[in-house]
Protein backbone atom coordinates (compact mmCIF):
# COMPACT_ATOMS: atom_id res chain seq x y z
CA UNK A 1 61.84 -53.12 -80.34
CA UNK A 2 65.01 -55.23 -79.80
CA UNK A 3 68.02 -55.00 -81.65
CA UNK A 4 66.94 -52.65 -84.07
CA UNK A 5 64.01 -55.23 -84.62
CA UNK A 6 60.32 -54.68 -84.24
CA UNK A 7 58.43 -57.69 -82.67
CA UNK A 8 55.04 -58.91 -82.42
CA UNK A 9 52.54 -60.10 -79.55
CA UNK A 10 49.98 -62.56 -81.81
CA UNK A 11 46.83 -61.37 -80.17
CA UNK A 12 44.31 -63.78 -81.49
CA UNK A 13 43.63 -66.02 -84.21
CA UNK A 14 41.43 -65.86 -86.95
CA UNK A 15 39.86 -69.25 -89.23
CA UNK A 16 39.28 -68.42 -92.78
CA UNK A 17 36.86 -71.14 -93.15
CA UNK A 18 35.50 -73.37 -90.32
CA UNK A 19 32.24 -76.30 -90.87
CA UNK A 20 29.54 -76.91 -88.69
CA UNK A 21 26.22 -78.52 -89.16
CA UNK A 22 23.38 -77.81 -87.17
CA UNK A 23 22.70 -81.35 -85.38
CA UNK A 24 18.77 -80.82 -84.58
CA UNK A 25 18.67 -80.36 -87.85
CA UNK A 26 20.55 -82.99 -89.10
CA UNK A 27 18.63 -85.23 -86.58
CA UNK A 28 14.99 -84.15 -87.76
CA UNK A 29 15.81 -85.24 -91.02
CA UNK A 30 16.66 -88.92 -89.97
CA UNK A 31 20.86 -88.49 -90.33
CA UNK A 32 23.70 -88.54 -88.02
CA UNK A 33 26.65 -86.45 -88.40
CA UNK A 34 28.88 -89.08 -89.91
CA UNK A 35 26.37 -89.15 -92.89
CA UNK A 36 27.83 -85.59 -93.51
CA UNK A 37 30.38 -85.15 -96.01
CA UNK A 38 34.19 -85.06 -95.50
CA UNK A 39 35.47 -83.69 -98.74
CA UNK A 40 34.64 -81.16 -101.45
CA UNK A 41 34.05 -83.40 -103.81
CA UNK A 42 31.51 -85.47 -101.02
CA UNK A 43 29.59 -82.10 -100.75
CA UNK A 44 28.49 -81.45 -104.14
CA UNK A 45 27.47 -84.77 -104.23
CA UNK A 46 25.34 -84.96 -100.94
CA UNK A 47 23.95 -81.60 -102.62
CA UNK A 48 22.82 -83.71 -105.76
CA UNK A 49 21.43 -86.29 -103.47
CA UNK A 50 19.51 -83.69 -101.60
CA UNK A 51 17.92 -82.38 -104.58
CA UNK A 52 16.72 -85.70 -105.12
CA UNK A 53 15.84 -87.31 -101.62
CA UNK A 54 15.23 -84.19 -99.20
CA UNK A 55 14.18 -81.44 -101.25
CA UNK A 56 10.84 -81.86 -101.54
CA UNK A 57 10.16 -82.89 -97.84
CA UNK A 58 12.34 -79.85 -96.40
CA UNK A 59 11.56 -77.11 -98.79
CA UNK A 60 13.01 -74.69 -96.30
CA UNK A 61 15.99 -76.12 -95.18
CA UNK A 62 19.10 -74.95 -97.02
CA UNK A 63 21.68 -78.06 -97.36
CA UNK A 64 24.73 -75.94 -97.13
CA UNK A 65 25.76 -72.50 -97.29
CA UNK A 66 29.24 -70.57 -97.02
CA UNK A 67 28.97 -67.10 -95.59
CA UNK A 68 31.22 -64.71 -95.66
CA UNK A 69 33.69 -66.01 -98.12
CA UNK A 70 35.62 -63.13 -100.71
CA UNK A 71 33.30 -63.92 -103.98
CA UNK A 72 30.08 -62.77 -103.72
CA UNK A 73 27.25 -65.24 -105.37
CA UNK A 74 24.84 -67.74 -104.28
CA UNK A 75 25.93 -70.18 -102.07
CA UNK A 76 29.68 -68.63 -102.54
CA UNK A 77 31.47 -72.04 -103.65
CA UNK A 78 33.67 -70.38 -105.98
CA UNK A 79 35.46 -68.62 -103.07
CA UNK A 80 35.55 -71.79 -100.93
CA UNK A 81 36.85 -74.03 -103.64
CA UNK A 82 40.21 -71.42 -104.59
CA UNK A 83 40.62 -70.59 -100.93
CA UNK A 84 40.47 -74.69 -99.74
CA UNK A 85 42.60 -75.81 -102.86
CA UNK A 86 45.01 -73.22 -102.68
CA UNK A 87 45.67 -74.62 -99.08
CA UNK A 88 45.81 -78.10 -99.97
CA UNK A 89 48.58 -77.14 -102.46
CA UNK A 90 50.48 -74.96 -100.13
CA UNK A 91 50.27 -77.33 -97.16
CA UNK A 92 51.42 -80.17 -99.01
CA UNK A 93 54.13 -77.84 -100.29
CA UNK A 94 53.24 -78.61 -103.84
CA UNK A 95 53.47 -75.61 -106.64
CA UNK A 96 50.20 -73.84 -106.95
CA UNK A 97 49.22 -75.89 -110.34
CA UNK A 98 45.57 -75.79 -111.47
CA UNK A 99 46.21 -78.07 -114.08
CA UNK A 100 44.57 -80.71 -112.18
CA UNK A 101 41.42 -83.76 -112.17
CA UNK A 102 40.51 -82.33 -108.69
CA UNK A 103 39.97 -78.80 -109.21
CA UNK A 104 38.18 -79.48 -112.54
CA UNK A 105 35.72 -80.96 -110.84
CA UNK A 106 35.53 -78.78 -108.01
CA UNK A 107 35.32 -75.11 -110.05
CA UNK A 108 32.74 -77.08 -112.60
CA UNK A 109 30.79 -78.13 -109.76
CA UNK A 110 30.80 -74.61 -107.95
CA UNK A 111 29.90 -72.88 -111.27
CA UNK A 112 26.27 -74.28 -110.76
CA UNK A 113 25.73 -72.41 -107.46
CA UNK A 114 27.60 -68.95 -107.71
CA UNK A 115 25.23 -66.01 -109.95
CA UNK A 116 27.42 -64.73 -112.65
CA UNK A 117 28.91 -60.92 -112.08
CA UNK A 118 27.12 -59.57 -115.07
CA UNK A 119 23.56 -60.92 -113.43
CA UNK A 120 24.62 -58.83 -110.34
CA UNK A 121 25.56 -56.04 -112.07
CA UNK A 122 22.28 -55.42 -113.42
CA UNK A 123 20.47 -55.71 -109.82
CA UNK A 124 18.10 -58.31 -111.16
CA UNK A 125 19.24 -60.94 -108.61
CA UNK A 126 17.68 -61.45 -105.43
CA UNK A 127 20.49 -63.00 -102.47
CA UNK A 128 18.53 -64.83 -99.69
CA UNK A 129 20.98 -65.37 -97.35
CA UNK A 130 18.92 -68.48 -95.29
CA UNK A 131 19.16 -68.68 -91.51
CA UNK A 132 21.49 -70.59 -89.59
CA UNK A 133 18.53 -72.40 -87.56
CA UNK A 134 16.99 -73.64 -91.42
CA UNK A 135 20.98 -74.41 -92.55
CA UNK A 136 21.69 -77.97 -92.41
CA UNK A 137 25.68 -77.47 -92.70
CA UNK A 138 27.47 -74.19 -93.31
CA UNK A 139 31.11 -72.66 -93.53
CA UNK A 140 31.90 -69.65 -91.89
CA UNK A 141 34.53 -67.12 -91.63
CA UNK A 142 35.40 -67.01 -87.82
CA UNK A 143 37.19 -64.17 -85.90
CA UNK A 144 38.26 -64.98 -82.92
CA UNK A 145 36.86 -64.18 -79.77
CA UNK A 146 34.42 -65.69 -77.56
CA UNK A 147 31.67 -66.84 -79.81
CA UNK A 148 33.91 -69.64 -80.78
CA UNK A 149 32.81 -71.30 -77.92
CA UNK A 150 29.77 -69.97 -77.78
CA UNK A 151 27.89 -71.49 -80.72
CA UNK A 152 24.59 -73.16 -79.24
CA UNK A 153 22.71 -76.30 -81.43
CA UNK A 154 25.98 -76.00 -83.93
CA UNK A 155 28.25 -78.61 -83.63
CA UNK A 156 31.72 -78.19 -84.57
CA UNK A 157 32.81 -79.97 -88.02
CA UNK A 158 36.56 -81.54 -88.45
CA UNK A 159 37.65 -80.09 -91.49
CA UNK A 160 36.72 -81.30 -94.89
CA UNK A 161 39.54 -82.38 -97.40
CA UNK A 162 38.83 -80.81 -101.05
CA UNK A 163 39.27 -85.12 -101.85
CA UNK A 164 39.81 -88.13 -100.27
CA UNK A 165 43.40 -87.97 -101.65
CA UNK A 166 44.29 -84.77 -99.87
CA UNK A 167 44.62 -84.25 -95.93
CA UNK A 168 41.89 -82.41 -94.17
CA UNK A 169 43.61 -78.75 -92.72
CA UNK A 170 42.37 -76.44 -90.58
CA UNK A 171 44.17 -72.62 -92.41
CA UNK A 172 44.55 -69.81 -89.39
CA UNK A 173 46.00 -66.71 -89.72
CA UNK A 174 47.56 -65.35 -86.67
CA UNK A 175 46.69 -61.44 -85.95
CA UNK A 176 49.90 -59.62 -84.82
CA UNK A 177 49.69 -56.14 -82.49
CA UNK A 178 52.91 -54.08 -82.12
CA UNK A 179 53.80 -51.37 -80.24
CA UNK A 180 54.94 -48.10 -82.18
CA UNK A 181 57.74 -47.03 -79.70
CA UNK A 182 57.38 -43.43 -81.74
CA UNK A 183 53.96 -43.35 -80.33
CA UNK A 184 52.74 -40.48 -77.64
CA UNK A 185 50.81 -43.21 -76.56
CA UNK A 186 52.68 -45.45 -75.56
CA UNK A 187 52.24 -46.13 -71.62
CA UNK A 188 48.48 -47.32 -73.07
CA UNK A 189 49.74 -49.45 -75.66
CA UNK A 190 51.98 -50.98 -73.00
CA UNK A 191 48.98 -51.10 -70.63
CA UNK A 192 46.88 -52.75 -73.65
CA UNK A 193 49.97 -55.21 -74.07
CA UNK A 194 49.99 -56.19 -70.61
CA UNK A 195 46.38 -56.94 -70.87
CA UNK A 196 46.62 -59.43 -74.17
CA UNK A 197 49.43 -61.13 -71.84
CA UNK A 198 47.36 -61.32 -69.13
CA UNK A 199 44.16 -62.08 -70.69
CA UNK A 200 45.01 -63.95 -73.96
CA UNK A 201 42.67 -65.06 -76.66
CA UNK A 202 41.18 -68.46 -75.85
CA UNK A 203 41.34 -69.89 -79.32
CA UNK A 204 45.27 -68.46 -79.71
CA UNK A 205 45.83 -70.76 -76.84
CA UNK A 206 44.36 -73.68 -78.45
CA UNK A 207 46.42 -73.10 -81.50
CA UNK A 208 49.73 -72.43 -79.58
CA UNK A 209 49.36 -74.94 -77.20
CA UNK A 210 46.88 -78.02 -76.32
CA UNK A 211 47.20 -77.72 -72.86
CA UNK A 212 47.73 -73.47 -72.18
CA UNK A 213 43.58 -73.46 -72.79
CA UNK A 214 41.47 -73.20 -69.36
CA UNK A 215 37.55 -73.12 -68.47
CA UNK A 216 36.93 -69.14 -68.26
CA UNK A 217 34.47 -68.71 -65.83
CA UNK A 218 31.70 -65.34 -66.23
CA UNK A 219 32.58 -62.90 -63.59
CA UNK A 220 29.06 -62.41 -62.85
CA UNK A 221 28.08 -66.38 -62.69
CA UNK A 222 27.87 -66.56 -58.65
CA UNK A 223 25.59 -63.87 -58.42
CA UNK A 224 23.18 -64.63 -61.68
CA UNK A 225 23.01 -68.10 -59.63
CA UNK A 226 21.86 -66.45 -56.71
CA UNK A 227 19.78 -64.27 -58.39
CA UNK A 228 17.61 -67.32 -60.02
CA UNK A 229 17.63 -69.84 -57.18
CA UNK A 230 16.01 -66.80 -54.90
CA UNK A 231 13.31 -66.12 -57.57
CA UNK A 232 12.57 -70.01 -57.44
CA UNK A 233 12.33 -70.30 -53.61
CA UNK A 234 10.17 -66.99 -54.19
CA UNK A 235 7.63 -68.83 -57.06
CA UNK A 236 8.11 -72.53 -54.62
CA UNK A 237 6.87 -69.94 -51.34
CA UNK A 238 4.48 -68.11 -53.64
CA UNK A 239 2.64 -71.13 -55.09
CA UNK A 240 1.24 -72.41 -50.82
CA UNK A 241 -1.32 -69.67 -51.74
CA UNK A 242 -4.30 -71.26 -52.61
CA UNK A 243 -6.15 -68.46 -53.75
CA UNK A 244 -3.99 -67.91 -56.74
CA UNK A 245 -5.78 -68.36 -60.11
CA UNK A 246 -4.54 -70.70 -62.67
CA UNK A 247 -2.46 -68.38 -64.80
CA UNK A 248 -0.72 -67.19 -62.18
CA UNK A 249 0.22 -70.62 -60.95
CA UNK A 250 1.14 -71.70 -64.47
CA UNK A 251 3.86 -68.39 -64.24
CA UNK A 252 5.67 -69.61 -60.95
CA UNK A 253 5.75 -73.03 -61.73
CA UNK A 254 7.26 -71.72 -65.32
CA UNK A 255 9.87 -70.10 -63.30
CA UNK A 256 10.57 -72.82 -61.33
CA UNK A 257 11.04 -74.81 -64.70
CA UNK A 258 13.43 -72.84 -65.91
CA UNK A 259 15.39 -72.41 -63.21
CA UNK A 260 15.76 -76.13 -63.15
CA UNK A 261 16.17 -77.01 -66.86
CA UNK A 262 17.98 -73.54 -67.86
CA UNK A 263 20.15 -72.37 -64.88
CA UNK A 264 20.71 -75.58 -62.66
CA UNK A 265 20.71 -78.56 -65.18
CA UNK A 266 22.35 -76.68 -67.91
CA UNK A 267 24.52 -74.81 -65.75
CA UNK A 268 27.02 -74.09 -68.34
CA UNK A 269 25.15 -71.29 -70.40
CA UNK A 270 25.58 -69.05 -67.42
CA UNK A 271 28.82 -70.00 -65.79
CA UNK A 272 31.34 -70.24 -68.22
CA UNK A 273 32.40 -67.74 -71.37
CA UNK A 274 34.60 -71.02 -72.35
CA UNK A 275 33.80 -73.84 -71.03
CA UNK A 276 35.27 -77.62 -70.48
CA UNK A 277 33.08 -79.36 -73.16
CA UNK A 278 33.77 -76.73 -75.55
CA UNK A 279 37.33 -76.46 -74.90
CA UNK A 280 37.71 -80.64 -76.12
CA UNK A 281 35.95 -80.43 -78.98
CA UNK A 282 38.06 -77.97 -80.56
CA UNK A 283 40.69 -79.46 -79.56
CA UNK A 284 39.68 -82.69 -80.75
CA UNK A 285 37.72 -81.48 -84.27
CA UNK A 286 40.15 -78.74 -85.17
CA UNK A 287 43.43 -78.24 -83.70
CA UNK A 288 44.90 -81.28 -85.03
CA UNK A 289 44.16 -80.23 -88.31
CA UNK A 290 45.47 -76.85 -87.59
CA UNK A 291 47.91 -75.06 -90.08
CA UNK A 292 49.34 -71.66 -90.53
CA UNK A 293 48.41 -69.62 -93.27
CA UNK A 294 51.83 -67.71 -93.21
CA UNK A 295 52.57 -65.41 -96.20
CA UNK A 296 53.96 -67.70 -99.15
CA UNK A 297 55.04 -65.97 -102.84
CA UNK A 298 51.63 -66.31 -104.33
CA UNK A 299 49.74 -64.17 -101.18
CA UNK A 300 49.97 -61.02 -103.37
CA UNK A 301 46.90 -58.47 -104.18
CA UNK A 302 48.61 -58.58 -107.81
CA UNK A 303 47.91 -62.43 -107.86
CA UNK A 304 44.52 -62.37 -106.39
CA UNK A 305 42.97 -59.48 -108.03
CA UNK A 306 44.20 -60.99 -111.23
CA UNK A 307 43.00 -64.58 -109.80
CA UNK A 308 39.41 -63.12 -109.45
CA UNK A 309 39.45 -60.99 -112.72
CA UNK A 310 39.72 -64.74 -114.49
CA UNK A 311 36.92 -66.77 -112.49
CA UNK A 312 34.26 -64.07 -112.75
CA UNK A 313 35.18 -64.43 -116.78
CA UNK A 314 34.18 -67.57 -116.64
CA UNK A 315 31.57 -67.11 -114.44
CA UNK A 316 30.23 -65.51 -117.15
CA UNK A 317 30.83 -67.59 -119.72
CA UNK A 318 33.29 -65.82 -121.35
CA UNK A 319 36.00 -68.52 -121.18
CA UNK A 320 35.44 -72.16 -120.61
CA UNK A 321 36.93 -74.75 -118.23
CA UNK A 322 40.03 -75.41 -120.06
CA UNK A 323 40.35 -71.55 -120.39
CA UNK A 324 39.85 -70.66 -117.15
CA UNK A 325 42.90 -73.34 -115.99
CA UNK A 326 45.13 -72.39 -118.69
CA UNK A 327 45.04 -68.67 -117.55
CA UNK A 328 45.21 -69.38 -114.41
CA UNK A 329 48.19 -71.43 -114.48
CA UNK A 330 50.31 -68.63 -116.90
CA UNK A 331 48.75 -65.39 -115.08
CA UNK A 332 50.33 -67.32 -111.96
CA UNK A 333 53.89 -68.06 -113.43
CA UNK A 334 54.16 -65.10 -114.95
CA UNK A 335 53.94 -62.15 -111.82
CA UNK A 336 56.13 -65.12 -110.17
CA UNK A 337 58.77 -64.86 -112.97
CA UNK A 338 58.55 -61.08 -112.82
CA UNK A 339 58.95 -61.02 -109.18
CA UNK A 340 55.60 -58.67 -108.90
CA UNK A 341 54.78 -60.78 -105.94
CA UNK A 342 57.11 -58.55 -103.43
C-alpha cells in the first residue's frame, strides 16, 4: 500500500488462445507450415478442403481442434469465434457490433462443428477429445509457466486474424498478486513477493519487455551431464568384452546412442527450462502481436452469461442467424445503457 492505494506485482501472464500445429504432422502429409491458415475465415475453409483431399487418407488425424475454450461442444468454435472477434473489435477500438459480413460467416461456419446444448443435456453425445500427437493444428488456452517453452514437435503459430481485413493479435491477460497488509501473514507474502521479483515469470518478461527474457538454465543440468557421459564411457568400456552375447551388446551400444543423439546432440532438452531457440520464436511469432486484454465496459458476467444464454439458443435452433445478431446487438446496448456493466 502507498498513499492509501493498493498496488499490484503482475506475476505472470496468461494467453487466452494461442495456435500451434504439429509440424511432423504437417510434414507427413506433404505441407509446409505456410500452407496453414492465417485467418478464421482461412480455417473453415482448409477444414472443407480437408474433408475433401485428406480425409480419407488420414482417417485419424484431426485437422484442428480448440481445447479448453468456455463453450463446451465439438471442436469448440463457437467459443473461439466470440472470444477472437470480440478482440478484433476491442483492439481496433471499434464498438462491439455484431451486425457484421465477418461474423456471419464465422458463427454460421462454427455452428457445423459445436453439438447443440439440448444433445448434451440428454448424455447421448460422445466427446473424443483427439490427441495432440494425431492433431494437425490446435488452439489452446495457455497459463503461464514453463511449458510455454517446453512444447516438443509443436511449433509455435503467429496468430490468426478472424479475416484478412483485420490485424492478427495476440489477447493476454496479466495475473496480478497483492499483498493484504491486514494479513498475519505477511513476512511470507513479502518473502513470496521477493521471490516473483527475483524469479519472474519467463513469458511476463517477454510481454513486458523484448530484451528482460534470458536462457534459464536447469539447476541440475551439470550433473545429469555427468551422470550420462559416465554411463557411456561405462557401455564404450563394457562393450571390449568379447564374451558378451548379442543382446547385451545391442543394450550398451543403445546407451551409447542415446547419449549421443538425446543428451549430447540435443543438448537442450536437459540443459535449459527456457532456452535460446525458444526464447526467439516467441518473440518473433507472438509478442509482436501481443495485446492486453484489460477490463473494457462489455467484460461483465451480466454481458457474458447473457452472451452465452443467446448462442446456445441458436445452437439449438431456436433462433436463426439474423436472430441470433439482432439479440445480440440489443442484449449488448441495453445492460450498457443501464450501466449493469459496473
Amino acid at each position: 500500500m502507498y498513499k492509501e492505494e493498493i498496488y499490484y506485482l503482475p506475476t505472470s501472464i496468461t494467453l487466452p488462445y494461442s495456435f500451434y500445429a504439429n509440424e511432423a504432422l504437417v510434414q507427413e502429409i506433404g505441407l509446409t507450415i505456410s500452407d496453414l491458415p492465417t485467418t478464421l475465415v482461412d480455417l473453415f475453409i482448409f477444414l472443407e478442403t480437408w474433408e475433401c483431399d485428406f480425409a480419407q487418407e488420414y482417417p485419424d488425424v484431426t485437422p484442428f481442434y480448440s481445447y479448453a475454450l468456455p463453450y463446451i461442444g465439438v471442436n469448440d468454435m463457437i467459443g473461439l469465434v466470440l472470444a477472437m472477434y470480440k478482440d478484433a473489435m476491442l483492439f481496433e477500438e471499434k464498438p462491439l457490433d455484431y451486425d457484421t459480413d465477418v461474423f456471419r460467416t464465422l458463427i454460421n461456419n462454427a455452428n457445423r462443428y459445436t453439438i447443440p446444448s439440448s444433445d448434451r443435456i440428454r448424455g447421448d453425445t460422445m466427446f473424443d477429445i483427439p490427441q495432440r500427437q494425431q492433431t494437425l493444428m490446435y488452439c489452446d488456452y495457455v497459463w503461464s509457466d514453463l511449458v510455454f517453452f517446453q512444447l516438443s514437435g509443436h511449433t509455435r503459430l503467429a496468430p490468426l486474424s478472424i479475416d484478412e481485413n483485420h490485424g492478427r493479435y495476440q489477447a493476454y491477460f496479466l495475473d496480478l498478486t497483492f499483498i493484504n497488509p491486514y494479513s498475519e501473514n505477511q513476512a511470507e507474502a513479502q518473502e513470496l513477493f521477493q521471490y516473483l521479483i527475483d524469479y519472474p515469470d519467463p513469458v511476463l518478461l517477454c510481454a513486458l519487455s523484448n530484451e528482460e527474457i534470458q536462457p534459464i538454465e536447469k539447476p541440475d543440468y551439470a550433473e545429469t551431464l555427468d551422470f550420462w557421459t559416465a554411463q557411456k564411457e561405462e557401455a564404450e568400456r563394457l562393450l571390449q568384452d568379447d564374451s558378451l552375447i548379442y543382446a547385451q551388446k545391442n543394450e550398451l551400444m543403445e546407451i551409447i546412442r542415446f547419449v549421443d543423439e538425446e543428451i549430447i546432440n540435443n543438448e537442450v532438452v536437459i540443459r535449459y527450462q527456457v532456452s535460446p531457440d525458444a526464447i526467439l520464436e516467441y518473440q518473433e511469432k507472438i509478442m509482436p502481436y501481443l495485446r492486453s486484454r484489460g477490463k473494457t465496459p462489455y467484460d461483465t458476467h451480466l454481458i457474458d452469461e447473457s452472451i452465452e444464454m443467446i448462442v446456445q439458443t441458436y445452437l439449438d435452433g431456436a433462433i436463426g442467424l439474423e436472430d441470433l445478431v439482432l439479440t445480440l446487438n440489443r442484449t449488448v446496448d441495453i445492460l450498457l445503457k443501464e450501466g449493469l456493466n459496473m
